[in-house]
C-alpha atoms as a PDB file:
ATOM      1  CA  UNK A   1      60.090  32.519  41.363  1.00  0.00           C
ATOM      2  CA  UNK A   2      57.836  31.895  38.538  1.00  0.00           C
ATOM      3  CA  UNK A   3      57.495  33.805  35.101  1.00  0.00           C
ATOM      4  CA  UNK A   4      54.184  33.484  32.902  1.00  0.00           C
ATOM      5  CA  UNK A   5      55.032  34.768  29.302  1.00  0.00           C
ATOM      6  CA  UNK A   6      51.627  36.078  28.023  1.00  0.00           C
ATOM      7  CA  UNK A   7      51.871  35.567  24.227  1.00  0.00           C
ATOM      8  CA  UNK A   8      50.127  36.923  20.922  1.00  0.00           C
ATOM      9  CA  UNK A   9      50.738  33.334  19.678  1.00  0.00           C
ATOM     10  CA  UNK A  10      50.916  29.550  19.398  1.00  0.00           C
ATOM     11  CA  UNK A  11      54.744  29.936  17.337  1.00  0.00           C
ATOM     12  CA  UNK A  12      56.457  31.971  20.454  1.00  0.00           C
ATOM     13  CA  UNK A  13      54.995  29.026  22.753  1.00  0.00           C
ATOM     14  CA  UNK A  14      57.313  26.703  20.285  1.00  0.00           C
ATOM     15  CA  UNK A  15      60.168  29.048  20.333  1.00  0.00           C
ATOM     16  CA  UNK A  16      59.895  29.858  24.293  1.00  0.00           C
ATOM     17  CA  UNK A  17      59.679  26.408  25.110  1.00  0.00           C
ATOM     18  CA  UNK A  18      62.664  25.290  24.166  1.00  0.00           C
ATOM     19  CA  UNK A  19      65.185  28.155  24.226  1.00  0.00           C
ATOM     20  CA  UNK A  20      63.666  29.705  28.074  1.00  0.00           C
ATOM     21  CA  UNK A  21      65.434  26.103  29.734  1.00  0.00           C
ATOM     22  CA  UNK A  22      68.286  27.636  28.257  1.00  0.00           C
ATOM     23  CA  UNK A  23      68.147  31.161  29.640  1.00  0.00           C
ATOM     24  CA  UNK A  24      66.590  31.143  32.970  1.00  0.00           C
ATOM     25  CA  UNK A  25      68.091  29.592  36.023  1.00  0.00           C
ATOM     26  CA  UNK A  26      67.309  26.561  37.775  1.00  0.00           C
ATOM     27  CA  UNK A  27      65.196  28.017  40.328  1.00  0.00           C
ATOM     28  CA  UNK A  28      63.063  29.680  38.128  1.00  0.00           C
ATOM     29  CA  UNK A  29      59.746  28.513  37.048  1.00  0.00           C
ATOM     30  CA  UNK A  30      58.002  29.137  33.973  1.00  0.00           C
ATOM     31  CA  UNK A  31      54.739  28.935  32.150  1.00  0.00           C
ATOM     32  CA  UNK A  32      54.077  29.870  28.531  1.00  0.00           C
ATOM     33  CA  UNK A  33      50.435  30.985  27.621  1.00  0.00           C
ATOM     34  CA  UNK A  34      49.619  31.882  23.547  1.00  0.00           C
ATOM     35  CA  UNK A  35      46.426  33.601  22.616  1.00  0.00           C
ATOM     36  CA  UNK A  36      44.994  33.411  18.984  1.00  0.00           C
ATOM     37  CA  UNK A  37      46.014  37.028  17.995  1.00  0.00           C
ATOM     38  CA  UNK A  38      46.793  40.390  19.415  1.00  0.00           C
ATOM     39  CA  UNK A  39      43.205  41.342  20.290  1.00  0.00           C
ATOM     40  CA  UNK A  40      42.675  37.829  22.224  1.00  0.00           C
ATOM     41  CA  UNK A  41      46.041  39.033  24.001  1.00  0.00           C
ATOM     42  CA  UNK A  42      45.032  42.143  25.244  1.00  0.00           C
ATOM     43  CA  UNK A  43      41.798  41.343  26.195  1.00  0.00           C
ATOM     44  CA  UNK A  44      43.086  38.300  28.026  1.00  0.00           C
ATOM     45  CA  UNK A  45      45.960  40.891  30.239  1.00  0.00           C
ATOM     46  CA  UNK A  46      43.441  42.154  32.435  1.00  0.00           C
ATOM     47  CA  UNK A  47      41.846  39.350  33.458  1.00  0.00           C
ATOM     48  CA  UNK A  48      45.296  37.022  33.520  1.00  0.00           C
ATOM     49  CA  UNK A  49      46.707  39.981  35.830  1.00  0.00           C
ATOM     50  CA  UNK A  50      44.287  40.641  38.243  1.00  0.00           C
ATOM     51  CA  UNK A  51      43.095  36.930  38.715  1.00  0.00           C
ATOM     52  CA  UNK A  52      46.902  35.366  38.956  1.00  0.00           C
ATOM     53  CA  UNK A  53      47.464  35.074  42.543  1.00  0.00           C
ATOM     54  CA  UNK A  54      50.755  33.473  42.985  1.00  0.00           C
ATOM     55  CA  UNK A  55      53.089  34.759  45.246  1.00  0.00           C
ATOM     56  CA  UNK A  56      56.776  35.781  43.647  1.00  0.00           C
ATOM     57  CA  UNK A  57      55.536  35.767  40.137  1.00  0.00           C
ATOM     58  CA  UNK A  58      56.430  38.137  37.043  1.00  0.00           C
ATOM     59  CA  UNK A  59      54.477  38.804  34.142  1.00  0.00           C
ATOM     60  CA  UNK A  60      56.240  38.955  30.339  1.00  0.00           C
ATOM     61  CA  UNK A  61      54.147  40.403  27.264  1.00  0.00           C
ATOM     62  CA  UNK A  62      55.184  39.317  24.358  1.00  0.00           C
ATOM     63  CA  UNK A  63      53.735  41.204  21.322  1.00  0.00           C
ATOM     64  CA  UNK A  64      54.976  41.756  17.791  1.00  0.00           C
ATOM     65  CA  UNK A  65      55.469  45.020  16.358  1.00  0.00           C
ATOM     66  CA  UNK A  66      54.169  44.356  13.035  1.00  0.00           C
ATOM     67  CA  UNK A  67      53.790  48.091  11.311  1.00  0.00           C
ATOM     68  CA  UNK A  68      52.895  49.445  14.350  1.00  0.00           C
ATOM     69  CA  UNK A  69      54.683  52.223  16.141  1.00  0.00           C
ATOM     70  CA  UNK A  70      56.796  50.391  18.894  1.00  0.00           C
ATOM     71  CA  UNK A  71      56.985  52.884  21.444  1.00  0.00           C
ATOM     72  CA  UNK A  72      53.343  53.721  21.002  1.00  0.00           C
ATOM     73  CA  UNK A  73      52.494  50.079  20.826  1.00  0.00           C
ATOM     74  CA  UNK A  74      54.547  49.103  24.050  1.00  0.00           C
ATOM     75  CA  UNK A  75      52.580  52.085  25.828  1.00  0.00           C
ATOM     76  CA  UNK A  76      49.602  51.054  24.926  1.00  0.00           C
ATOM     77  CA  UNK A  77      50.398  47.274  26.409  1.00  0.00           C
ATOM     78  CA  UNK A  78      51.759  48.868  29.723  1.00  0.00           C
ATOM     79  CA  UNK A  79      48.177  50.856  30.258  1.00  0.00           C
ATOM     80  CA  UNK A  80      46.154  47.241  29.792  1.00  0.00           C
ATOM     81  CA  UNK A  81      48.711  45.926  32.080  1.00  0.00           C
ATOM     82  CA  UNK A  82      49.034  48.830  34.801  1.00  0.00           C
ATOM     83  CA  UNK A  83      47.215  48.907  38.488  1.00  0.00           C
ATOM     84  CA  UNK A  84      46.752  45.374  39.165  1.00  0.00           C
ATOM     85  CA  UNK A  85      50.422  45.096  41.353  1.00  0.00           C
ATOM     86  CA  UNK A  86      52.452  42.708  39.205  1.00  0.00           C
ATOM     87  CA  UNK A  87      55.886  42.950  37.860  1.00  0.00           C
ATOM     88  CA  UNK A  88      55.242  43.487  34.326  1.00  0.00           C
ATOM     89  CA  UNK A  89      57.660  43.458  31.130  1.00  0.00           C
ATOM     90  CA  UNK A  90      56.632  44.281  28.044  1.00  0.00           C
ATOM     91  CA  UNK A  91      58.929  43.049  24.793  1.00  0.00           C
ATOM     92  CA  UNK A  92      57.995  43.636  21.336  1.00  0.00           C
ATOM     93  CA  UNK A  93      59.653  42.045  18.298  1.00  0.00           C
ATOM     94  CA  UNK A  94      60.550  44.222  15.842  1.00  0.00           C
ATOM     95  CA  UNK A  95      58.886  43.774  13.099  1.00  0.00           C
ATOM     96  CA  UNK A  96      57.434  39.337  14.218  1.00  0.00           C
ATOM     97  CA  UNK A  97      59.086  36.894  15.916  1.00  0.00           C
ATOM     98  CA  UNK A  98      60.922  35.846  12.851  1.00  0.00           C
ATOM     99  CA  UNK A  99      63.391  39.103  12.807  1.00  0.00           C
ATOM    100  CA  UNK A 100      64.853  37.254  15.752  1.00  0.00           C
ATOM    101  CA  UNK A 101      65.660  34.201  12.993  1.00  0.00           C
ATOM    102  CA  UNK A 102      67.657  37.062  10.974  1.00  0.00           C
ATOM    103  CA  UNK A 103      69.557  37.433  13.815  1.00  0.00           C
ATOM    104  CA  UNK A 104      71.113  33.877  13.346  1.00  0.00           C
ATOM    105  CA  UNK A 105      71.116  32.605   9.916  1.00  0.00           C
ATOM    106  CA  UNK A 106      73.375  29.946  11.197  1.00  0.00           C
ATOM    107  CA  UNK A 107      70.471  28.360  13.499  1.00  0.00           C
ATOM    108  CA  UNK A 108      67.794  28.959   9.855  1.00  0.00           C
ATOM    109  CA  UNK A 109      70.432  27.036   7.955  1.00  0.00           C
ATOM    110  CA  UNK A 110      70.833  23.977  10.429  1.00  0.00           C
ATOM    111  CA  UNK A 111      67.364  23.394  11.003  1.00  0.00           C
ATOM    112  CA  UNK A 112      66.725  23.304   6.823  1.00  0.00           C
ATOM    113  CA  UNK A 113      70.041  22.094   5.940  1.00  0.00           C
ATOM    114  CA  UNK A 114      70.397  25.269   3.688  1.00  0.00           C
ATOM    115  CA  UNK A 115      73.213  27.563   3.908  1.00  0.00           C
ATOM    116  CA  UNK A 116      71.390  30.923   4.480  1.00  0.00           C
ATOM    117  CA  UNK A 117      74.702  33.015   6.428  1.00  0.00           C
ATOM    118  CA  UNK A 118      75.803  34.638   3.202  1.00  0.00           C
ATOM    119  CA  UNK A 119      72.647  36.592   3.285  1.00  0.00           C
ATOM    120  CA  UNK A 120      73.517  38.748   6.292  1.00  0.00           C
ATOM    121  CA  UNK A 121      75.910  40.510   4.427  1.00  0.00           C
ATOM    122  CA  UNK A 122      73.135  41.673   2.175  1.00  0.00           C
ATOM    123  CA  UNK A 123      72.155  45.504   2.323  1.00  0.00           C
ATOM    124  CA  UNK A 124      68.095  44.175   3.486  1.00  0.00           C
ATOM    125  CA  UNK A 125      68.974  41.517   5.876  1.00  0.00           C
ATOM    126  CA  UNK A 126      71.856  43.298   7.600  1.00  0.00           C
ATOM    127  CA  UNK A 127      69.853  44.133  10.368  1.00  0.00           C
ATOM    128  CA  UNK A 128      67.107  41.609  10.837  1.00  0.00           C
ATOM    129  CA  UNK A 129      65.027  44.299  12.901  1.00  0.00           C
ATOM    130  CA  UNK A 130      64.589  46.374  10.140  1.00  0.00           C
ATOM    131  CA  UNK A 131      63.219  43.720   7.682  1.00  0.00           C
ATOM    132  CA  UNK A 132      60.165  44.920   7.185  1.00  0.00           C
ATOM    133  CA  UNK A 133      58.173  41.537   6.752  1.00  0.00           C
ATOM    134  CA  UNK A 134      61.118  38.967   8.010  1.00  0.00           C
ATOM    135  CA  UNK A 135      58.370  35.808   7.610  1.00  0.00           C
ATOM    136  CA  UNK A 136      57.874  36.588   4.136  1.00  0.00           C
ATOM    137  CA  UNK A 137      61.398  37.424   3.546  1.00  0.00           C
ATOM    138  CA  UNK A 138      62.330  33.685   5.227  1.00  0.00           C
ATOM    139  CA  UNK A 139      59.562  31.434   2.875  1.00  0.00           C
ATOM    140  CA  UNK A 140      61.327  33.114  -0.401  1.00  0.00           C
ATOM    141  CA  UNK A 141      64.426  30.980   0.899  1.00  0.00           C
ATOM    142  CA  UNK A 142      62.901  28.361   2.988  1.00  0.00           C
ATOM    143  CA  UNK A 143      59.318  27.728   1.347  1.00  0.00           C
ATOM    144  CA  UNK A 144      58.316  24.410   3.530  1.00  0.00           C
ATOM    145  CA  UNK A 145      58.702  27.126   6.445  1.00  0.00           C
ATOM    146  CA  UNK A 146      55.613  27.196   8.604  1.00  0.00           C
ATOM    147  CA  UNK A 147      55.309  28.832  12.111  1.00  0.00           C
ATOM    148  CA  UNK A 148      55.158  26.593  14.756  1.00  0.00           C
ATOM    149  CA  UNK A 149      57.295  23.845  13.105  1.00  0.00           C
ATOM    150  CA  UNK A 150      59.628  26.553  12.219  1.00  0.00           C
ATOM    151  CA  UNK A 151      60.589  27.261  15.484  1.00  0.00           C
ATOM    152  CA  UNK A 152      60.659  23.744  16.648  1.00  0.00           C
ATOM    153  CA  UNK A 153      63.218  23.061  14.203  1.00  0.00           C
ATOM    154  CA  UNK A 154      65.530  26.506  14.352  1.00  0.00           C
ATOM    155  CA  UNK A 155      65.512  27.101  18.621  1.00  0.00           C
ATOM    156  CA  UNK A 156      67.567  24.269  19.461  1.00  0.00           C
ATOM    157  CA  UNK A 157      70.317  25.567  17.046  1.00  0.00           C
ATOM    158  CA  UNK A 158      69.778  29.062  18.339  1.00  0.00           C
ATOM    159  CA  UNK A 159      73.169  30.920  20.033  1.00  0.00           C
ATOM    160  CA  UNK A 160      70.942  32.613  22.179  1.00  0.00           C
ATOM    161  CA  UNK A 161      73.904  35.222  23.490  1.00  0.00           C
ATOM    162  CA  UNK A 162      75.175  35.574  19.710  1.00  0.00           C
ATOM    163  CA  UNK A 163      71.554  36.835  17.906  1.00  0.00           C
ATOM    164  CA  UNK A 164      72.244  40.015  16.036  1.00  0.00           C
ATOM    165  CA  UNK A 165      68.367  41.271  16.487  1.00  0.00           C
ATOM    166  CA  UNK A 166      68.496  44.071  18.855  1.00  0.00           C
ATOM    167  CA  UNK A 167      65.181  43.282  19.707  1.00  0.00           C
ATOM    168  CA  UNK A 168      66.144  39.576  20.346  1.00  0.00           C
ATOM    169  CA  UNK A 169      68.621  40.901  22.768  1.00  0.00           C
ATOM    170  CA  UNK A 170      66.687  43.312  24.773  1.00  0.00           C
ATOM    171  CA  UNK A 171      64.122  40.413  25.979  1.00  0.00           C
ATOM    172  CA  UNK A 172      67.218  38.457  26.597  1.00  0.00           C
ATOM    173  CA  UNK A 173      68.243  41.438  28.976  1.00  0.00           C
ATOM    174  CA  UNK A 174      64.887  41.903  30.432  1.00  0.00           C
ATOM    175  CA  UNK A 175      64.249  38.261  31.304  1.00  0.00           C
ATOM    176  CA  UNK A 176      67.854  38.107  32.831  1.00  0.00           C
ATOM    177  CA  UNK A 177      66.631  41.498  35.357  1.00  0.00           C
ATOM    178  CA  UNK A 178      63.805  39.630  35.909  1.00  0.00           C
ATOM    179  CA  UNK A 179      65.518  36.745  37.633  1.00  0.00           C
ATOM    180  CA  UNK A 180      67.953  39.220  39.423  1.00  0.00           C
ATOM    181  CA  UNK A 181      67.125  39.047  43.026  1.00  0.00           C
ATOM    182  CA  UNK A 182      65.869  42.398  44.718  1.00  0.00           C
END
């Protein structure tokens, strides 16, 4: 089986890349695509969809919520993806990809050598979901943060099965029914 992760950008590539080898199993393949943006994204779906040809392959759209309405959002992504046959799952990160660095402080604070677990206990940061802009939120603690390098430097301290994002856990959940056989 393969999986091709169809992402809005080049940071999830970073993060994917290293924590997927954790997550899948062995006799799963994967490939990890960005785009530059969400409108490069969705017009790229289509085309990925209908012209990707390889038997026992699954699709995963990865697209961040930003201040758009999720369920709306996620329903708009399952239209661009629908009637082309593949196994499709959408994930959205509530609000970016950085929400799911909320979820484990402990990984942040390795990867900077800065003790950043005392602020989960904070009203704002309790659940890293709701955070409305978690990037900006991060660079007031960690201001040498940048995207890509970010998460080359927090995934390999990531407990993957210990995040608190919801969000974090649902594509952990979806990726895992992916590679469930049947």
């Amino acid at each position: 089986m393969k999986i091709v992760f169809l992402l809005e950008e080049r940071s999830m590539k970073a993060l994917l890349d290293i924590i997927l080898p954790r997550i899948l199993p062995d006799n799963v393949d994967f490939v990890t695509i960005p785009h530059d943006g969400k409108s490069d994204l969705r017009k790229s779906l289509p085309i990925k969809l209908r012209g990707w040809n390889e038997p026992d392959t699954a699709f995963v759209v990865l697209h961040d919520q930003d201040s758009n309405d999720c369920r709306q959002l996620k329903n708009e992504l399952a239209a661009l993806c629908s009637g082309f046959g593949k196994r499709v799952l959408i994930r959205i990160p509530c609000h970016e990809m950085e929400s799911w660095y909320w979820g484990d402080l402990a990984a942040v604070s390795a990867a900077y050598g800065k003790d950043l677990t005392h602020l989960a206990r904070n009203r704002i940061y309790r659940d890293p979901d709701a955070i409305v802009n978690p990037k900006r939120e991060l660079k007031r603690y960690i201001p040498v943060l940048t995207q890509i390098d970010g998460a080359k430097r927090i995934a390999p301290h990531m407990d993957l099965w210990n995040n608190t994002s919801y969000s974090f856990g649902v594509f952990l959940k979806g990726i895992q029914s992916l590679c469930e056989p049947g």
